[in-house]
Protein backbone atom coordinates (compact mmCIF):
# COMPACT_ATOMS: atom_id res chain seq x y z
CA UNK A 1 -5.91 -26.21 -5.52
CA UNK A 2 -5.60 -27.35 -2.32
CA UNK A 3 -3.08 -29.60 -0.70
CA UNK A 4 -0.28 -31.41 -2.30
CA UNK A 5 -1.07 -34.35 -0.42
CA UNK A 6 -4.95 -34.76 -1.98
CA UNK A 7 -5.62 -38.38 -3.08
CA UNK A 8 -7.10 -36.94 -6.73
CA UNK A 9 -5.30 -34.31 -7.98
CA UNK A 10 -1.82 -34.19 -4.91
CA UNK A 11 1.05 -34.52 -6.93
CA UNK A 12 2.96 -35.70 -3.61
CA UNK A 13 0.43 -37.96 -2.92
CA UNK A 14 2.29 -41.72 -3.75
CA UNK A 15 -1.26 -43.75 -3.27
CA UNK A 16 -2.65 -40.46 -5.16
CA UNK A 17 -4.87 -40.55 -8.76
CA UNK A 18 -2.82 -37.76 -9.53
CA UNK A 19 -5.23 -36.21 -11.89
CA UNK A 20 -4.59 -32.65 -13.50
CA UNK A 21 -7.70 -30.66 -13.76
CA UNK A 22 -7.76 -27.65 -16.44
CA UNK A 23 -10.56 -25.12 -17.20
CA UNK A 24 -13.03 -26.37 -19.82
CA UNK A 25 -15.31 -24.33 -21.61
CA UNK A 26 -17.43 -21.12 -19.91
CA UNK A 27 -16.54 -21.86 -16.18
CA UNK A 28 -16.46 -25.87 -16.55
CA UNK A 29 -13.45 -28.03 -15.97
CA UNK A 30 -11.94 -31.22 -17.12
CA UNK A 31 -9.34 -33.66 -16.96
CA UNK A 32 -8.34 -36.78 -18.74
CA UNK A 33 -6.97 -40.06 -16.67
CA UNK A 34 -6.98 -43.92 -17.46
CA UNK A 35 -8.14 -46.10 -15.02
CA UNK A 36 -5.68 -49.22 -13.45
CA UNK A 37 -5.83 -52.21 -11.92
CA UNK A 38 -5.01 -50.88 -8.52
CA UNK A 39 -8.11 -49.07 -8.93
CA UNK A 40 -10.48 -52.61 -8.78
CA UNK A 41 -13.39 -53.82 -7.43
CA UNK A 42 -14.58 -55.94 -8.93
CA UNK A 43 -12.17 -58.02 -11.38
CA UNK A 44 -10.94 -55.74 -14.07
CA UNK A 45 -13.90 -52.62 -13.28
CA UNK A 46 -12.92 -49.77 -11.00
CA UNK A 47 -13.97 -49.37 -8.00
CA UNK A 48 -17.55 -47.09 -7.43
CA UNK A 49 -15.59 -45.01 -4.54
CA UNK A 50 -12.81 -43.92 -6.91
CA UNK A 51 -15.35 -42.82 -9.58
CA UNK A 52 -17.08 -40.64 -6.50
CA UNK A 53 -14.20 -39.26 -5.99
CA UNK A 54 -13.13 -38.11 -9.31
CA UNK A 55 -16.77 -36.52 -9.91
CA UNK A 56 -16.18 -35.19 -6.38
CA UNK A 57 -12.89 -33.76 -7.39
CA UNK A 58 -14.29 -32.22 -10.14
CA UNK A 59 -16.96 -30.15 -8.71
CA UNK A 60 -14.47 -29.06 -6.40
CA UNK A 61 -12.79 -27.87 -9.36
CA UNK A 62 -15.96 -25.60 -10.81
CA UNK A 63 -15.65 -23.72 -7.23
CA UNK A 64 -11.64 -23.17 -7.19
CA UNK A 65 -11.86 -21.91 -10.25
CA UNK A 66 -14.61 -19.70 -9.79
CA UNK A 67 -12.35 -17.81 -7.36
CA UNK A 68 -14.52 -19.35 -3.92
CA UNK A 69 -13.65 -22.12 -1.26
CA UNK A 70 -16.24 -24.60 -1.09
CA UNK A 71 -16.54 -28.34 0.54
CA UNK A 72 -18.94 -31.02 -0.91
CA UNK A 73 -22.43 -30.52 0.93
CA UNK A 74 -23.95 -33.51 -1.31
CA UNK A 75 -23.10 -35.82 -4.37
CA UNK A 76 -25.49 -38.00 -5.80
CA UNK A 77 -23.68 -40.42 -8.23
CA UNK A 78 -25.56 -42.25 -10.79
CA UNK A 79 -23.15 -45.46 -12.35
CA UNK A 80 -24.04 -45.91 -15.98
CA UNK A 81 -21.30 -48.37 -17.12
CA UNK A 82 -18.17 -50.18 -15.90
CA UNK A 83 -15.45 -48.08 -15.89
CA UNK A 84 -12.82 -51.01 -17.13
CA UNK A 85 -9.17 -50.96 -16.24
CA UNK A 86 -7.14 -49.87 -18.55
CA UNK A 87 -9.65 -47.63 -20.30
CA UNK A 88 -8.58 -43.39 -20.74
CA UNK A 89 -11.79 -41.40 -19.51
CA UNK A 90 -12.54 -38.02 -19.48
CA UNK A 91 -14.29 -35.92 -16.79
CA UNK A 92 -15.83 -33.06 -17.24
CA UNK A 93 -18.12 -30.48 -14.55
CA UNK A 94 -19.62 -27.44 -15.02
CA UNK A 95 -22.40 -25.43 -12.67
CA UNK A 96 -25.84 -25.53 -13.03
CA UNK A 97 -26.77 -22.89 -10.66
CA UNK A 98 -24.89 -20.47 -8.49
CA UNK A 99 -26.11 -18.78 -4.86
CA UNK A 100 -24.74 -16.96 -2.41
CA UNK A 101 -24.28 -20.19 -0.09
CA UNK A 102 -24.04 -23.05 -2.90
CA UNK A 103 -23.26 -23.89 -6.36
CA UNK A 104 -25.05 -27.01 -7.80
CA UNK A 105 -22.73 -28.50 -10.01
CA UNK A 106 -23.12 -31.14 -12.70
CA UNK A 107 -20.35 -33.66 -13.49
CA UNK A 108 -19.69 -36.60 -15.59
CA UNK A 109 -17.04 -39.27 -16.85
CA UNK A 110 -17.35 -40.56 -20.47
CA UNK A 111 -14.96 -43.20 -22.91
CA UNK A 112 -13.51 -42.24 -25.72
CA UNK A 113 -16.46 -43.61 -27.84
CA UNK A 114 -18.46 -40.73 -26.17
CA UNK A 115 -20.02 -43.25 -23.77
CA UNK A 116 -21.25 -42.13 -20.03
CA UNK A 117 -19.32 -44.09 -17.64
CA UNK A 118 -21.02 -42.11 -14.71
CA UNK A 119 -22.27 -38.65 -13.73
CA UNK A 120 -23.21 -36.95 -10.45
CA UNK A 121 -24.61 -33.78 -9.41
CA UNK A 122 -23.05 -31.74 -6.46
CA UNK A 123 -24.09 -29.21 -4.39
CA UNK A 124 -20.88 -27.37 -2.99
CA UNK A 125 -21.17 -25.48 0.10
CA UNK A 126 -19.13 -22.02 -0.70
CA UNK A 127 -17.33 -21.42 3.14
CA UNK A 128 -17.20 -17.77 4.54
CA UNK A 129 -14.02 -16.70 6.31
CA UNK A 130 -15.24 -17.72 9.66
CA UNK A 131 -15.90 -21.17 8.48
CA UNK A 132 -12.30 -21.06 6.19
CA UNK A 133 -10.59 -20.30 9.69
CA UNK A 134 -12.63 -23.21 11.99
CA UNK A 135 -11.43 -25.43 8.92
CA UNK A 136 -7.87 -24.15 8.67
CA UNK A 137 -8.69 -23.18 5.25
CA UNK A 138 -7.37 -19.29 5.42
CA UNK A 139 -4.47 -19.87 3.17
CA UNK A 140 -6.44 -21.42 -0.11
């Protein structure tokens, strides 16, 4: 998906999360990743941004994979527990409801126990050519 360079998932990103996002079950994705200490906030708990930004990454995810090009319209993120450094999560999103114009997508992290770290619903904007082109999008 998208460029090489992305903070989440770019592979060529060195600052990058680097995080490898698979289809999950019906037209859901996931991904697995462990949380560092370069990832703090507060001592030893990651940072609230990056957990935005993997839920963010992840509804991008439902839309690439549903075949459409989409940018985040809104994200409401909803912190449950400290994500701790250290500590292998899982994200998962799936959609909730699709339009012509926007997909509401729901996404969440979780420990291995099973426990909710955070979750977030998204509504992604799905970008017709003409908006592809102003963005420099044509080629994804």
């Amino acid at each position: 998906m998208g460029t090489e360079r992305c903070f989440v998932c770019g592979p060529d990103n060195p600052r990058g999360l680097h995080i490898r996002f698979e289809r999950g079950e019906g037209e859901g994705v996931r991904a697995v990743f462990q949380s560092d200490d370069w990832h703090g906030g507060w001592p030893g708990i990651q940072h609230g941004g990056i957990t935005c930004a993997v839920l963010d990454e992840a509804a991008a995810y439902v839309a690439y994979y549903m075949g459409l090009v989409g940018v985040t319209a809104e994200l409401n993120v909803q912190f449950r527990q400290p994500i701790r450094h250290g500590e292998t999560l899982e994200v998962r999103a799936h959609p909730l409801r699709k339009t012509r114009r926007v997909i509401d997508i729901e996404a969440r992290i979780t420990g291995t126990d099973g426990s909710v770290k955070a979750t977030a619903f998204a509504k992604i904007m799905i970008l017709s050519e003409t908006q592809r082109r102003m963005l420099g999008l044509e080629r994804t």
